[in-house]
Protein backbone atom coordinates (compact mmCIF):
# COMPACT_ATOMS: atom_id res chain seq x y z
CA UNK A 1 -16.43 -31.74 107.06
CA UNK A 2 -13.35 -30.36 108.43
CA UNK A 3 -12.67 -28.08 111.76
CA UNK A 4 -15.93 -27.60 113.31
CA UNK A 5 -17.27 -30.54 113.07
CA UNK A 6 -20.38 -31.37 116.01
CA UNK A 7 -19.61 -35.59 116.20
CA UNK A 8 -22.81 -37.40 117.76
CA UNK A 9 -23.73 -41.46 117.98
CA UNK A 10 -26.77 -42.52 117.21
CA UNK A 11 -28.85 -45.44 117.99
CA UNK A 12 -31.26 -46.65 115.31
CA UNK A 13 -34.65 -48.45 115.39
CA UNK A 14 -35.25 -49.37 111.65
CA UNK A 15 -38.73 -50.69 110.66
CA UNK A 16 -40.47 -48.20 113.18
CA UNK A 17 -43.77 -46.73 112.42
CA UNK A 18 -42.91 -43.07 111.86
CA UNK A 19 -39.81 -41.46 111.19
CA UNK A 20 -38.62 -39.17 114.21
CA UNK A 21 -35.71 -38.05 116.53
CA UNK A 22 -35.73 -38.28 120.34
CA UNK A 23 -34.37 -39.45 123.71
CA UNK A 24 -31.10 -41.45 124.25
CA UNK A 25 -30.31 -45.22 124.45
CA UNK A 26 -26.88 -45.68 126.09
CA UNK A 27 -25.73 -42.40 125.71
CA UNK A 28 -26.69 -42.26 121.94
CA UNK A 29 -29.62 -40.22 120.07
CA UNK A 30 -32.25 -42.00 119.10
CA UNK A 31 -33.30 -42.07 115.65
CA UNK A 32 -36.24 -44.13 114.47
CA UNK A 33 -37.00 -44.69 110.67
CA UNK A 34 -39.91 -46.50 108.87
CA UNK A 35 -37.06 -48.18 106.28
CA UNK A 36 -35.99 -51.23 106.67
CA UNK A 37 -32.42 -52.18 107.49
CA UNK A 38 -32.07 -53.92 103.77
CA UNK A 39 -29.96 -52.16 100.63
CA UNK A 40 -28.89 -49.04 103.02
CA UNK A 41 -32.26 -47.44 102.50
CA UNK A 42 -32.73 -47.21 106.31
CA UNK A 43 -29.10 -45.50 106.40
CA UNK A 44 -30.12 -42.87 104.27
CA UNK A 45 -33.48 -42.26 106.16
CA UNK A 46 -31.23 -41.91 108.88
CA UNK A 47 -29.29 -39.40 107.68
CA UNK A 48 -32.36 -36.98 106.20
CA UNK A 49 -34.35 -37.90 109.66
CA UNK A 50 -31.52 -36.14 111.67
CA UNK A 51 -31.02 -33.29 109.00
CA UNK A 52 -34.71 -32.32 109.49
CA UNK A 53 -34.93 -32.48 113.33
CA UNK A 54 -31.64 -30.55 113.52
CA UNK A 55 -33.18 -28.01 110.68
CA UNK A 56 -30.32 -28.89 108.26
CA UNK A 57 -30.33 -30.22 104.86
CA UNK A 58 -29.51 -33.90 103.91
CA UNK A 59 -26.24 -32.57 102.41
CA UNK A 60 -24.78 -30.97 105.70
CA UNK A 61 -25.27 -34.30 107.71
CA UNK A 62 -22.97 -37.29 106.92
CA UNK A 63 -21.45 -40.49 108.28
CA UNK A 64 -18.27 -40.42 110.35
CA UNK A 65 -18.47 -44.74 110.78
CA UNK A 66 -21.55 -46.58 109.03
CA UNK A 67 -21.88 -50.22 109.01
CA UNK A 68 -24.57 -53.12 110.01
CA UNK A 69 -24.97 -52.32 113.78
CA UNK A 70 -27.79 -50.28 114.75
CA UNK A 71 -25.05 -47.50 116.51
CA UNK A 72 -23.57 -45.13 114.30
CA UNK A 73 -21.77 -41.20 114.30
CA UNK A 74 -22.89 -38.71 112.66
CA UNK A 75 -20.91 -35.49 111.77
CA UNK A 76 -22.53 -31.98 111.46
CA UNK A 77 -21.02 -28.35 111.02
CA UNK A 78 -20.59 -27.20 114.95
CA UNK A 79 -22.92 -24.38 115.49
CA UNK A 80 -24.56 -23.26 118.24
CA UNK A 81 -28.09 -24.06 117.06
CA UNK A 82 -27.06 -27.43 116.26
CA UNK A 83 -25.82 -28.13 119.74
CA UNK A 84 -28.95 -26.44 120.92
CA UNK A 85 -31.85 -28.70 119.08
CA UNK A 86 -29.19 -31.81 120.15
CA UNK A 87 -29.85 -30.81 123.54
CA UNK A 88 -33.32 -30.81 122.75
CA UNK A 89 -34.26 -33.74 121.07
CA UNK A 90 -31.53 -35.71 123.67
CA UNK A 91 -34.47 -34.52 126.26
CA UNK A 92 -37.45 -34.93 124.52
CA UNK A 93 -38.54 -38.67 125.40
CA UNK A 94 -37.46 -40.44 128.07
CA UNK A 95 -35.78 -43.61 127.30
CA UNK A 96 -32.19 -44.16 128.25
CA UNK A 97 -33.32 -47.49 130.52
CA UNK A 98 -29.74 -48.25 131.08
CA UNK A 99 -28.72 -44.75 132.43
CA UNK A 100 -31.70 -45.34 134.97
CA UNK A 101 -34.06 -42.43 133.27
């Protein structure tokens, strides 16, 4: 992705019970995926749990840095209706415990 590009971090919870988006832990999205952190299989939940919740495909949303911590970026095409359901699902469960939420 070149000009354009919406950069985000992440914070992921592999091993959870459902898949889903929401809320912030240290000023990073939340993602939570059922896969286990073993083989990359929870990186590439990762990737198609954030394409769905920001109604993208898995092609349009891609690492900028990947490795074995649970914080990670993301890049997406910068639209407005990206930055909108960001917004959204940054709001939609309160648990940033170390901004004080």
């Amino acid at each position: 992705m070149g000009q354009g590009s919406f950069i985000f971090g992440v914070h992921v919870h592999p091993g959870a019970r459902e898949s889903r988006v929401g809320g912030t832990y240290d000023g990073r999205l939340v993602v939570r995926v059922r896969a286990r952190a073993a083989d990359g299989a929870a990186n590439e939940e990762v990737l198609c749990t954030v394409a769905a919740a920001l109604g993208l495909t898995r092609r349009d949303v891609d690492f900028v840095r990947v490795g074995r911590s649970r914080d990670k970026l993301i890049v997406v095409e910068d639209t407005e209706d990206v930055r909108t359901r960001h917004r959204a699902l940054e709001r939609a469960t309160p648990t940033d415990r170390r901004a004080g939420r």
